[in-house]
C-alpha atoms as a PDB file:
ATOM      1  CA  UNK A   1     -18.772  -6.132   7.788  1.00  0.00           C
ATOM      2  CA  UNK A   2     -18.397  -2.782   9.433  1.00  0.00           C
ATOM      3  CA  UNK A   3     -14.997  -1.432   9.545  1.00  0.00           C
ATOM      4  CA  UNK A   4     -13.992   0.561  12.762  1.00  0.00           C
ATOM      5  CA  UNK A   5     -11.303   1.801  15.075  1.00  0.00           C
ATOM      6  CA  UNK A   6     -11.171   0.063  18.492  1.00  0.00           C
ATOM      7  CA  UNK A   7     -11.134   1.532  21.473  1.00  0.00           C
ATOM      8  CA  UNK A   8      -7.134   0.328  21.676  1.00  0.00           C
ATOM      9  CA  UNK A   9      -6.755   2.335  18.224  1.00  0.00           C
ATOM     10  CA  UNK A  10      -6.311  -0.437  16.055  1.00  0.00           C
ATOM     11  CA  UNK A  11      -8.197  -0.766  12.578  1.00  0.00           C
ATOM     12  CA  UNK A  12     -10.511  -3.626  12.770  1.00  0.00           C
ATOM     13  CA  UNK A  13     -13.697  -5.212  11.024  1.00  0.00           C
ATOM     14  CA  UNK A  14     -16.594  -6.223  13.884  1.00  0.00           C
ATOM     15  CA  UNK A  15     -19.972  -8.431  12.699  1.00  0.00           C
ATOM     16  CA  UNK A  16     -21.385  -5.316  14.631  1.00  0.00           C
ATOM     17  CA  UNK A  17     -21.420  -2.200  16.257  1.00  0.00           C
ATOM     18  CA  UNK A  18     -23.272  -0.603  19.082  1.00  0.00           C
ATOM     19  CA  UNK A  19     -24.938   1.707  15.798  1.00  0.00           C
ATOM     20  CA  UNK A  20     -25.601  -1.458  14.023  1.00  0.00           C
ATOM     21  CA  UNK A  21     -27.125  -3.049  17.472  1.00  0.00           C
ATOM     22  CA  UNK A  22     -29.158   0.050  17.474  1.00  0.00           C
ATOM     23  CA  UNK A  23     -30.448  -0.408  14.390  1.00  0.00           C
ATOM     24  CA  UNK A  24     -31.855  -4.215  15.275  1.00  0.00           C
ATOM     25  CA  UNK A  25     -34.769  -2.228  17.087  1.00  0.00           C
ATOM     26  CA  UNK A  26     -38.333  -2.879  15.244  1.00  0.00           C
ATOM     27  CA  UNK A  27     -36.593  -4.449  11.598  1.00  0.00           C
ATOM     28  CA  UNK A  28     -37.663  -7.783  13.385  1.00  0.00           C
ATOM     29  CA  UNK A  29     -34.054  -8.856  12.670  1.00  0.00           C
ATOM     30  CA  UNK A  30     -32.337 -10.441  15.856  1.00  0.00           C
ATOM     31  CA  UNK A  31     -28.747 -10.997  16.337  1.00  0.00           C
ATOM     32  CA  UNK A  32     -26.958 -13.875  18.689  1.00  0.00           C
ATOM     33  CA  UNK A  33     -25.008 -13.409  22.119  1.00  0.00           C
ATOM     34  CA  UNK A  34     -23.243 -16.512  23.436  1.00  0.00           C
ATOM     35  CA  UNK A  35     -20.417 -17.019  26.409  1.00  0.00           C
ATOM     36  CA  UNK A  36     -16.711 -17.315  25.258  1.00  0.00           C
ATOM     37  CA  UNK A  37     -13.541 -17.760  28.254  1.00  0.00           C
ATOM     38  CA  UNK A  38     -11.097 -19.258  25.762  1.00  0.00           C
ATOM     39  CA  UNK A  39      -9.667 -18.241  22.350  1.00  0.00           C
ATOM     40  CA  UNK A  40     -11.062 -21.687  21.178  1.00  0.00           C
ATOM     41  CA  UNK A  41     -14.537 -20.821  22.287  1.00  0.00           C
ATOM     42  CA  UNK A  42     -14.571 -17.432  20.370  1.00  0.00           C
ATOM     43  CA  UNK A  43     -13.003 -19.131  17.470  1.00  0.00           C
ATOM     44  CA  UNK A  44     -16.146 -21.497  17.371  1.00  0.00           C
ATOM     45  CA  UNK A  45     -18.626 -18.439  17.919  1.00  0.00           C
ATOM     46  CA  UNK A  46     -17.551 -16.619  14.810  1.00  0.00           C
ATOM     47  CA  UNK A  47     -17.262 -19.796  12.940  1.00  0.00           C
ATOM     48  CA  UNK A  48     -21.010 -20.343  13.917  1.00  0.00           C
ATOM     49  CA  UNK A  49     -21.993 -16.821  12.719  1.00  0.00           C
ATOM     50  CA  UNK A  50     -22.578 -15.526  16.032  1.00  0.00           C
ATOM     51  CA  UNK A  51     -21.863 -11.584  16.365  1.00  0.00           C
ATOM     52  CA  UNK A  52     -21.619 -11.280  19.776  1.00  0.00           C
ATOM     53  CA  UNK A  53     -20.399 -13.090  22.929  1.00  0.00           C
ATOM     54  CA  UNK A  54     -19.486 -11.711  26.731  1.00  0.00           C
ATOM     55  CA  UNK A  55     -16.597 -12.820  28.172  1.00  0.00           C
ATOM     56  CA  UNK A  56     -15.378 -11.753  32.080  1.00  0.00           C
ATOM     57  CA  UNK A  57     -13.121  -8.843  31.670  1.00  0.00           C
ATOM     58  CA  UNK A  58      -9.752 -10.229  32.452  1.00  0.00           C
ATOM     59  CA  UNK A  59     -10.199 -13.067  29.444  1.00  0.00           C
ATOM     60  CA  UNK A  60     -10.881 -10.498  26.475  1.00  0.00           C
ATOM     61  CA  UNK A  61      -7.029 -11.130  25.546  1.00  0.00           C
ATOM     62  CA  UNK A  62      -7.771 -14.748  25.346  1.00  0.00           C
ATOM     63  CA  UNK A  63     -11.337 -14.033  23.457  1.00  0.00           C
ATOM     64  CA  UNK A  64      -9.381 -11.537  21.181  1.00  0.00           C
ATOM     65  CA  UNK A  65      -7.106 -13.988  19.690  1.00  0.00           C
ATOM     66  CA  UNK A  66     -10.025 -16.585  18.780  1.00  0.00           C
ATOM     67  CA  UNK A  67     -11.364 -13.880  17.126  1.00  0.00           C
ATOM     68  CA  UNK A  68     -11.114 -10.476  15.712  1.00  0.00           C
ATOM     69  CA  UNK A  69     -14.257  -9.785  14.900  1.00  0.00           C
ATOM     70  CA  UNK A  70     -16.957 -10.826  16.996  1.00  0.00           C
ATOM     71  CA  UNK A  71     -18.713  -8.415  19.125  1.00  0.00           C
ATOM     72  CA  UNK A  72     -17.285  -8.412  22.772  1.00  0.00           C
ATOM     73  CA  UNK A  73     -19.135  -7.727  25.547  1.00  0.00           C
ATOM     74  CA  UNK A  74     -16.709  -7.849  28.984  1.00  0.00           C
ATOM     75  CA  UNK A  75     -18.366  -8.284  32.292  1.00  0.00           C
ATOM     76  CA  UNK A  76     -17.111  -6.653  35.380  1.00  0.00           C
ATOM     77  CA  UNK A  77     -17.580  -8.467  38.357  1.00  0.00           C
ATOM     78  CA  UNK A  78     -18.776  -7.390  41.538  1.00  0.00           C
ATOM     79  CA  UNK A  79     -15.479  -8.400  43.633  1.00  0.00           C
ATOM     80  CA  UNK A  80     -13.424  -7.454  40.255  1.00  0.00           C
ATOM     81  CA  UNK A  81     -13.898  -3.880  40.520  1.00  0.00           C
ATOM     82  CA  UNK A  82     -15.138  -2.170  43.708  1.00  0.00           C
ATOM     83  CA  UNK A  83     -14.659   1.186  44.189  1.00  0.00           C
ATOM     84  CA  UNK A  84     -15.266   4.183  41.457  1.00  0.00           C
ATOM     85  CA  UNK A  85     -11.358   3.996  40.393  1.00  0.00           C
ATOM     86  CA  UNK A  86     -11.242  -0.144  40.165  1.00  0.00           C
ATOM     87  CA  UNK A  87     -14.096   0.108  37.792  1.00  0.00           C
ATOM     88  CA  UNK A  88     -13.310   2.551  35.574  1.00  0.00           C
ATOM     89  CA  UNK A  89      -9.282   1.248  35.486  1.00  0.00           C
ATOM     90  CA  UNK A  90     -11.162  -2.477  34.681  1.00  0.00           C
ATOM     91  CA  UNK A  91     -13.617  -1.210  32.106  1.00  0.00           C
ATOM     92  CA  UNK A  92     -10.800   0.787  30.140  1.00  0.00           C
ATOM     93  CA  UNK A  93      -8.372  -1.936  30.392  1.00  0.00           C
ATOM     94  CA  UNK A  94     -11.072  -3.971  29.049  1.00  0.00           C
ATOM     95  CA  UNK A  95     -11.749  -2.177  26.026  1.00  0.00           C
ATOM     96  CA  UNK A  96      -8.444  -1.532  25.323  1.00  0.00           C
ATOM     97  CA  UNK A  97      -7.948  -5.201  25.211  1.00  0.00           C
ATOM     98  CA  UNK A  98     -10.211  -5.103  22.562  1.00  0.00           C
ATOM     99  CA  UNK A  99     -13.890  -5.238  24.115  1.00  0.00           C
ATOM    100  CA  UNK A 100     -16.544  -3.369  22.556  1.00  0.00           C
ATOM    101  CA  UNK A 101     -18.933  -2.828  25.869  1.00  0.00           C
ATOM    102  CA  UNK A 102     -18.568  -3.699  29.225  1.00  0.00           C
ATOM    103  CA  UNK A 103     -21.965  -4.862  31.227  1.00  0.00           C
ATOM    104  CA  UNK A 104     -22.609  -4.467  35.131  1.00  0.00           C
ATOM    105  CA  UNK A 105     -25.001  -5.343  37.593  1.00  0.00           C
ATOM    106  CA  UNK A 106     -23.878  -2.269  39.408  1.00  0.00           C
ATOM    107  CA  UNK A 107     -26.224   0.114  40.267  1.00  0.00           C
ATOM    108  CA  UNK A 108     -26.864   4.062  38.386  1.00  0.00           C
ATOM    109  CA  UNK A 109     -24.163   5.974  39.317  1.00  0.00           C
ATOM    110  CA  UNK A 110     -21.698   2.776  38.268  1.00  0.00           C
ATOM    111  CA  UNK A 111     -23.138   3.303  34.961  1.00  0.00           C
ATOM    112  CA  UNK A 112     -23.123   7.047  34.623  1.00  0.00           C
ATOM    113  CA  UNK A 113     -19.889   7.120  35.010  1.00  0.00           C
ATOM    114  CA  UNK A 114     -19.319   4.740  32.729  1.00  0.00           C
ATOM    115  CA  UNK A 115     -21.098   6.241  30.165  1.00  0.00           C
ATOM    116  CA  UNK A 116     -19.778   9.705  30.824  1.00  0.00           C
ATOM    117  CA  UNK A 117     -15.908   8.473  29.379  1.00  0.00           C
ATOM    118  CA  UNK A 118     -18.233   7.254  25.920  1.00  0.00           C
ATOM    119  CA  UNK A 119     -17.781   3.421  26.976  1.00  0.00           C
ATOM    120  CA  UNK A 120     -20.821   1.259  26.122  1.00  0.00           C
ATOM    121  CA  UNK A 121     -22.294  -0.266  29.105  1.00  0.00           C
ATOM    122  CA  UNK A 122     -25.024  -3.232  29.058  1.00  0.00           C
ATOM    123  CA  UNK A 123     -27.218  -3.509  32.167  1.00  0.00           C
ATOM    124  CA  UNK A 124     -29.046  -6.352  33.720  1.00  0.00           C
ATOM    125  CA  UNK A 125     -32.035  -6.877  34.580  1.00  0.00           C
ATOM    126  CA  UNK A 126     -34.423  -9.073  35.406  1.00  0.00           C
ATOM    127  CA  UNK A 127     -33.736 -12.075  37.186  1.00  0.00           C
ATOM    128  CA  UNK A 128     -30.175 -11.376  38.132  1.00  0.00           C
ATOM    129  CA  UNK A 129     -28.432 -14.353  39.955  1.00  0.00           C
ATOM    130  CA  UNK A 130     -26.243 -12.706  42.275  1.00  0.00           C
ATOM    131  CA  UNK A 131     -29.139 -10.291  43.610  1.00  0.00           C
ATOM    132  CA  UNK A 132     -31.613 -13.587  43.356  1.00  0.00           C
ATOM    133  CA  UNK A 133     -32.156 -13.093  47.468  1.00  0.00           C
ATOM    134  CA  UNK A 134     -34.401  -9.920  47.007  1.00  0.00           C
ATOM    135  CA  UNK A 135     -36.807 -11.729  45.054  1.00  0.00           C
ATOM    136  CA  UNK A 136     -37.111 -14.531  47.217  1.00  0.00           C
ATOM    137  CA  UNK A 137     -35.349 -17.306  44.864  1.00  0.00           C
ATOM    138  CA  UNK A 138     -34.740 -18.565  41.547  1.00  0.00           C
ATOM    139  CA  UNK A 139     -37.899 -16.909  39.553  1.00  0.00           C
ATOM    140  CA  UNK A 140     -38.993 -14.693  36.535  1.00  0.00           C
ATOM    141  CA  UNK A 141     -39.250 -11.405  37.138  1.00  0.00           C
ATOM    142  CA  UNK A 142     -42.352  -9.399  36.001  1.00  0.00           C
ATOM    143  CA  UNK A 143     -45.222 -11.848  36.610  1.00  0.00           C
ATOM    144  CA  UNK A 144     -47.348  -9.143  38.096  1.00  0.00           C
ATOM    145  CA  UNK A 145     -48.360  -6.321  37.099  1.00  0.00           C
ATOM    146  CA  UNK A 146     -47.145  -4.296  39.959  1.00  0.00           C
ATOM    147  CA  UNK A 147     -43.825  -6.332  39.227  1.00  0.00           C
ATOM    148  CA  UNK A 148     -43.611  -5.728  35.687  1.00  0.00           C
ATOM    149  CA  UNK A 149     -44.188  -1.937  36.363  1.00  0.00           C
ATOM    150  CA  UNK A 150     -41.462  -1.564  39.154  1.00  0.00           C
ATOM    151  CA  UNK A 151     -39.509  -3.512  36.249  1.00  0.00           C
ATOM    152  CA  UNK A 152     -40.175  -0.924  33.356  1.00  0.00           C
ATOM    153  CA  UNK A 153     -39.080   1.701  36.002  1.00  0.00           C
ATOM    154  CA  UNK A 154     -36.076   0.158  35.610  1.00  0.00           C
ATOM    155  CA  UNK A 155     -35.455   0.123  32.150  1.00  0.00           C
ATOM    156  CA  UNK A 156     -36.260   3.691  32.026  1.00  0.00           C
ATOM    157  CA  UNK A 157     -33.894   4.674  34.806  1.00  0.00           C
ATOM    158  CA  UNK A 158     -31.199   2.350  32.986  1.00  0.00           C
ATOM    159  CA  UNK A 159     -31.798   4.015  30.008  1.00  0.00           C
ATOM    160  CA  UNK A 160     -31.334   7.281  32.034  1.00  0.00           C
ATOM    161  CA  UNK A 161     -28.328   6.450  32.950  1.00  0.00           C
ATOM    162  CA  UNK A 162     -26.974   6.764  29.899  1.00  0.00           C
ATOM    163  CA  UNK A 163     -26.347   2.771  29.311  1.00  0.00           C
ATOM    164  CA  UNK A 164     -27.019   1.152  25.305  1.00  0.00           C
ATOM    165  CA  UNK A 165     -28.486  -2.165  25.953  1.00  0.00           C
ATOM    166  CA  UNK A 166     -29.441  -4.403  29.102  1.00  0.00           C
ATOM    167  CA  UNK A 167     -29.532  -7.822  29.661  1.00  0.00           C
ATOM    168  CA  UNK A 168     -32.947  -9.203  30.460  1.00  0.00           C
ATOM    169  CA  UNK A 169     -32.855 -12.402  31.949  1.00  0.00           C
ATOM    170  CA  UNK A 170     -36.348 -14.524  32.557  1.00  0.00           C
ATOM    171  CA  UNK A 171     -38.747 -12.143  32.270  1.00  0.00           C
ATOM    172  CA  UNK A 172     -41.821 -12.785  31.057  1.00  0.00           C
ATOM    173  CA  UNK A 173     -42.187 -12.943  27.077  1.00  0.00           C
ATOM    174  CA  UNK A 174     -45.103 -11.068  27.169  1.00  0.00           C
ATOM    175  CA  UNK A 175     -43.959  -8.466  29.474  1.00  0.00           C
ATOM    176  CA  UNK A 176     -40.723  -8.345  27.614  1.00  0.00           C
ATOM    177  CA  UNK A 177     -42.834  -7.800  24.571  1.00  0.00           C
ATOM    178  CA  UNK A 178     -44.134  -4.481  25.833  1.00  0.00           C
ATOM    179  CA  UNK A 179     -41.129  -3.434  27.728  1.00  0.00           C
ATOM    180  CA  UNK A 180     -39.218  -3.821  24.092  1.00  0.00           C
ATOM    181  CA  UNK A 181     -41.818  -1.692  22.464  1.00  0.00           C
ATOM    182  CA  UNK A 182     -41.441   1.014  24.532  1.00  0.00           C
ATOM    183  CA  UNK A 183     -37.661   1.649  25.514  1.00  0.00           C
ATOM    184  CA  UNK A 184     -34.863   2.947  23.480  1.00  0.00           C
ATOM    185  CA  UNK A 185     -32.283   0.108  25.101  1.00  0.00           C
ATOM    186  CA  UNK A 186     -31.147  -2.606  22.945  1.00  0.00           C
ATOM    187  CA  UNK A 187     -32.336  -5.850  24.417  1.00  0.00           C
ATOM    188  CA  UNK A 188     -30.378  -9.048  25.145  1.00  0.00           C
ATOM    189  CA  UNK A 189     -33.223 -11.604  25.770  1.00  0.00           C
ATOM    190  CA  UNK A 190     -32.257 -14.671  27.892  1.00  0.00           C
ATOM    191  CA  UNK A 191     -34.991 -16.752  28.818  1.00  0.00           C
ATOM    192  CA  UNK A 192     -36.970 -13.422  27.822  1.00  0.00           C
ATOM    193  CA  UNK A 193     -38.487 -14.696  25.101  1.00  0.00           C
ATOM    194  CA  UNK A 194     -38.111 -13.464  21.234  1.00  0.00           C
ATOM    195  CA  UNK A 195     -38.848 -10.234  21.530  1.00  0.00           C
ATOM    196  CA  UNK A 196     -35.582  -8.925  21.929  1.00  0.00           C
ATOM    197  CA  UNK A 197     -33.306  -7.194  19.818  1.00  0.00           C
ATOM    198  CA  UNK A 198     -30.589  -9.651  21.123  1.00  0.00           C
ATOM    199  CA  UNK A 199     -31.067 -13.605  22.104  1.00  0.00           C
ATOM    200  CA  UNK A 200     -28.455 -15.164  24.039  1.00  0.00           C
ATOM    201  CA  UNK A 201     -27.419 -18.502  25.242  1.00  0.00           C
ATOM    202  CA  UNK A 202     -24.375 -19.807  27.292  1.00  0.00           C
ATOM    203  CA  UNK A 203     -22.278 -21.800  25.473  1.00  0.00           C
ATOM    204  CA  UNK A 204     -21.839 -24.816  28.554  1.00  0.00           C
ATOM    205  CA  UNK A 205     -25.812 -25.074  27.740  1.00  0.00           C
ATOM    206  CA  UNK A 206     -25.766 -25.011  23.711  1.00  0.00           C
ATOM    207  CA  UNK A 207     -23.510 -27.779  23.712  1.00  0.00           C
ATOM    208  CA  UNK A 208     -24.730 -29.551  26.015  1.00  0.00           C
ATOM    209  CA  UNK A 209     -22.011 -29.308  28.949  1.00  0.00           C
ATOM    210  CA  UNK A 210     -24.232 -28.564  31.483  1.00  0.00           C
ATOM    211  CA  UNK A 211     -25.588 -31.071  33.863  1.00  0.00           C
ATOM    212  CA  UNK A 212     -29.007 -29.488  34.163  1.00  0.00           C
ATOM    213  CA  UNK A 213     -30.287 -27.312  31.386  1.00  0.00           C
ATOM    214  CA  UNK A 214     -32.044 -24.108  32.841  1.00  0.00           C
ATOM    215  CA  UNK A 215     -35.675 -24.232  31.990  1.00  0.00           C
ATOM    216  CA  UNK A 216     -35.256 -21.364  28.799  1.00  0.00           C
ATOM    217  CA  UNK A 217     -32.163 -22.874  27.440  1.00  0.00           C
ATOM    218  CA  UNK A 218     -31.675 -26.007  24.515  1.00  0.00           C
ATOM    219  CA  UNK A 219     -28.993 -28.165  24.177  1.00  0.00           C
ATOM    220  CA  UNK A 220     -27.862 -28.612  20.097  1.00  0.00           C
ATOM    221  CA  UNK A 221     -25.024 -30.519  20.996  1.00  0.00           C
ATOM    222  CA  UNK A 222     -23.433 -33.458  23.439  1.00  0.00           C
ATOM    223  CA  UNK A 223     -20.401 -32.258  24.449  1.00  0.00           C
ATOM    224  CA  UNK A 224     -20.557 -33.975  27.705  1.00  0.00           C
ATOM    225  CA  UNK A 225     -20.447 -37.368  26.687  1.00  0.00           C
ATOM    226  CA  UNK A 226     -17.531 -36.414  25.072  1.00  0.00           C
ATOM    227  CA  UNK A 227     -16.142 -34.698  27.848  1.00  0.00           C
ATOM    228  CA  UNK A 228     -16.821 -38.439  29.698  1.00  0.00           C
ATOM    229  CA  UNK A 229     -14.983 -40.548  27.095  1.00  0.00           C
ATOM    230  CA  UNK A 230     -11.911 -38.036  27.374  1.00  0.00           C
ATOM    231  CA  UNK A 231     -11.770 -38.475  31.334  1.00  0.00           C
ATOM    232  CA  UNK A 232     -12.033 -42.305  30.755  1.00  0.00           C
ATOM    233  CA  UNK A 233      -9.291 -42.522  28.005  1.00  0.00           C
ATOM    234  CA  UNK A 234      -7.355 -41.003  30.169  1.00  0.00           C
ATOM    235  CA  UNK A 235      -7.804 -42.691  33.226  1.00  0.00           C
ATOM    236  CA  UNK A 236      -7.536 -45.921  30.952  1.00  0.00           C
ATOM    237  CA  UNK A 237      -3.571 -44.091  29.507  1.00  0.00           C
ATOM    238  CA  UNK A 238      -2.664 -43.348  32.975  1.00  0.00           C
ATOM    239  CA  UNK A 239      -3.668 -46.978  34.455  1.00  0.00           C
ATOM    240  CA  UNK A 240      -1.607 -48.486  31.322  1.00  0.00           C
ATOM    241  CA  UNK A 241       1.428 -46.520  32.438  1.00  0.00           C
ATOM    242  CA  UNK A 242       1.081 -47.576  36.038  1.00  0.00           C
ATOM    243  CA  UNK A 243       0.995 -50.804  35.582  1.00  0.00           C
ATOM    244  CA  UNK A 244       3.742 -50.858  32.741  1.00  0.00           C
ATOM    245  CA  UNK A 245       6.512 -49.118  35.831  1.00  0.00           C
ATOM    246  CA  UNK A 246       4.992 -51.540  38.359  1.00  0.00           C
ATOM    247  CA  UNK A 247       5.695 -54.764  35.887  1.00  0.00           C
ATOM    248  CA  UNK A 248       8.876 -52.596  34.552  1.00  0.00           C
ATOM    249  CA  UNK A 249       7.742 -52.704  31.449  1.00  0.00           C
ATOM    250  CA  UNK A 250       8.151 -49.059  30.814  1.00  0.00           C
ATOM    251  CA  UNK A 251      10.384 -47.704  30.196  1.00  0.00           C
ATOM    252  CA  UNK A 252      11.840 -49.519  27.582  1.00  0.00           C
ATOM    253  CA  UNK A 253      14.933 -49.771  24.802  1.00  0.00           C
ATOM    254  CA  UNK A 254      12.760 -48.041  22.572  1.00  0.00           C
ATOM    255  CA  UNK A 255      12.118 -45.309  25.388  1.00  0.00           C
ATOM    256  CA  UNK A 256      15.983 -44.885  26.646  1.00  0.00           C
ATOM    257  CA  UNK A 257      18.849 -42.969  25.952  1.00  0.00           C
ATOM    258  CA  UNK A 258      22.209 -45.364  24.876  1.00  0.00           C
ATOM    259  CA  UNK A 259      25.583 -44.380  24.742  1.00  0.00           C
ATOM    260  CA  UNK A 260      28.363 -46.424  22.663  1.00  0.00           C
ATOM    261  CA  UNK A 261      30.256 -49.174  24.801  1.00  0.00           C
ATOM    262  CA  UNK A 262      33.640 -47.906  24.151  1.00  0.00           C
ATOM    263  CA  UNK A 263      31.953 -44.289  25.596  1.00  0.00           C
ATOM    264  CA  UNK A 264      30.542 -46.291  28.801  1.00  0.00           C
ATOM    265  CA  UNK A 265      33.994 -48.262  28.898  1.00  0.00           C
ATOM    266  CA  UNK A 266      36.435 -44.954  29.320  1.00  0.00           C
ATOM    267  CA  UNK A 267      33.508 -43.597  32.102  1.00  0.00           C
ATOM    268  CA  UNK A 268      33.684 -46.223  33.868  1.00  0.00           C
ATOM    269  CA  UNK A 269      37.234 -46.780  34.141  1.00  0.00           C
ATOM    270  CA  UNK A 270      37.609 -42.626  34.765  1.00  0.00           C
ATOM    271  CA  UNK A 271      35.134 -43.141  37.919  1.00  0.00           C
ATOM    272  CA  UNK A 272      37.148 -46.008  39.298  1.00  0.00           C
ATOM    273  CA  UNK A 273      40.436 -43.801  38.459  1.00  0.00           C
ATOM    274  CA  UNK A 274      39.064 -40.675  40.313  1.00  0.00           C
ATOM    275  CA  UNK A 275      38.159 -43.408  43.643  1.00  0.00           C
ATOM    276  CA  UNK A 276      42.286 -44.219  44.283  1.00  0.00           C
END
C-alpha cells in the first residue's frame, strides 16, 4: 500500500494515489468508487476492499475517521462554494481534512484554478443531474454521433484544463469505449459501462436502500428491510412505554430512586419546621 504525505502533512498509507490511478489506464485492471457520509460507511468501504469513495466536502472529517486509507474524493457543491475565493478556501480545507481530490461540475476556469495550486480535480460529465435540463431530461448522453462528438470535445477541453480524472455518468458503453481509448483522463464509469479505469456505485443502491434502483445500478444487499424492522421495533418500544405511563406501570421500584425512612423522616419534619 503506497505510503504518502497528505496534503494536511501527515504520513499516511492510501489503497491509491492519483499516480497509481494513472497507472489503471490500458492494464485492464479497474479499481472501485463508492459514496461514504459517515465514518461507519467508510469503515465498511475499506473493509470491502474498495479504494476509493467521494464524500461532500464538509463530511471528509467524518469519512477520515472510518478510515485512513481509502482514497477520498470530496465534492464541492454548487451552493457550497460560489465565487473563485469560496472554492478554492472549500477545496483546500477539504484536502487538508484529509481528501485526496476534490470533483466539480463547475465549468473550465473552476478547474484551472484548481489545478494551478497542484490539487487533483475530477470532472463530470455526461449525464450530470443538476444540469439534466439542457438535455431535455433524465437520459444517456452520447447516443449520437454528433452527441458523442460534442461529448469527446469535452473530455479534451477537461483534460485541458488541467483536471486528472472525470466522472462519466450514463454514457454509452460503446462510446465510452472509444472516448477511454483516446484521452489521457482517468475514468470513473457510472452507468458508463466497463470500460473505465474507475467503476462506481452509490452505496444507498449497493445495499439496497434505495427505493428505485437506477437502471445501471445492482442491489447486493437488503438493507431496507432492515431499515423497516428497525422503524417498527421502535414504534413497537415507544408504544410499550406509552402505554406502561398511561396504565402507570412505568416507572417502577425497579426504575426509582429511594432514600432511607429515617432520611425521608428528618425532611419531612424540617419542611413542616421551616412552615411555622
Amino acid at each position: 500500500m503506497p505510503r504518502i504525505f497528505d496534503f494536511g502533512g501527515r504520513e499516511v498509507e492510501r489503497s491509491t494515489t492519483v499516480a497509481g490511478l494513472r497507472a489503471l489506464k490500458g492494464s485492464g485492471r479497474h479499481a472501485a468508487q463508492v459514496t461514504a457520509e459517515t465514518a461507519d460507511e467508510a469503515a465498511a468501504a475499506e473493509a470491502a476492499g474498495i479504494e476509493m469513495v467521494v464524500c461532500r466536502a464538509v463530511n471528509v472529517p467524518k469519512v477520515r475517521e472510518g478510515s485512513k486509507k481509502v482514497f477520498v474524493t470530496a465534492a464541492l457543491g454548487f451552493a457550497d462554494a460560489v465565487t473563485a475565493d469560496e472554492v478554492l478556501r472549500t477545496a483546500f480545507s477539504a484536502i487538508v481534512a484529509g481528501a485526496d481530490a476534490v470533483v466539480t461540475g463547475r465549468g473550465w476556469d473552476t478547474v484551472k484554478m484548481l489545478s494551478a495550486e497542484q490539487i487533483p480535480v475530477m470532472g463530470h460529465l455526461g449525464f450530470v443531474p443538476r444540469k439534466s435540463t439542457w438535455v431535455g431530461g433524465v437520459r444517456a448522453v452520447g447516443k449520437t454521433a454528433d452527441e458523442a462528438l460534442e461529448l469527446f470535445d469535452r473530455f479534451r477541453r477537461l483534460e485541458d484544463a488541467g483536471a486528472f480524472a472525470v466522472e462519466c455518468e450514463v454514457i454509452p458503453a460503446a462510446v465510452m469505449a472509444e472516448i477511454n481509448r483516446r484521452t489521457g483522463l482517468v475514468t470513473v464509469s457510472l452507468g458508463s459501462g466497463r470500460d473505465a479505469d474507475v467503476i462506481f456505485l452509490f452505496t444507498s443502491d449497493i445495499c439496497g436502500e434505495a427505493k428505485r434502483l437506477p437502471r445501471h445500478a445492482r442491489a447486493w444487499g437488503d438493507l431496507a428491510s432492515l431499515h423497516r424492522q428497525v422503524r417498527d421495533e421502535r414504534v413497537r418500544a415507544l408504544s410499550g412505554f406509552r402505554a406502561d405511563v398511561v396504565s402507570g406501570g412505568y416507572p417502577g421500584e425497579a426504575e426509582t430512586a429511594r432514600i432511607a425512612d429515617d432520611e425521608l423522616d428528618r425532611f419531612r419534619a424540617a419542611l413542616d419546621g421551616s412552615k411555622l
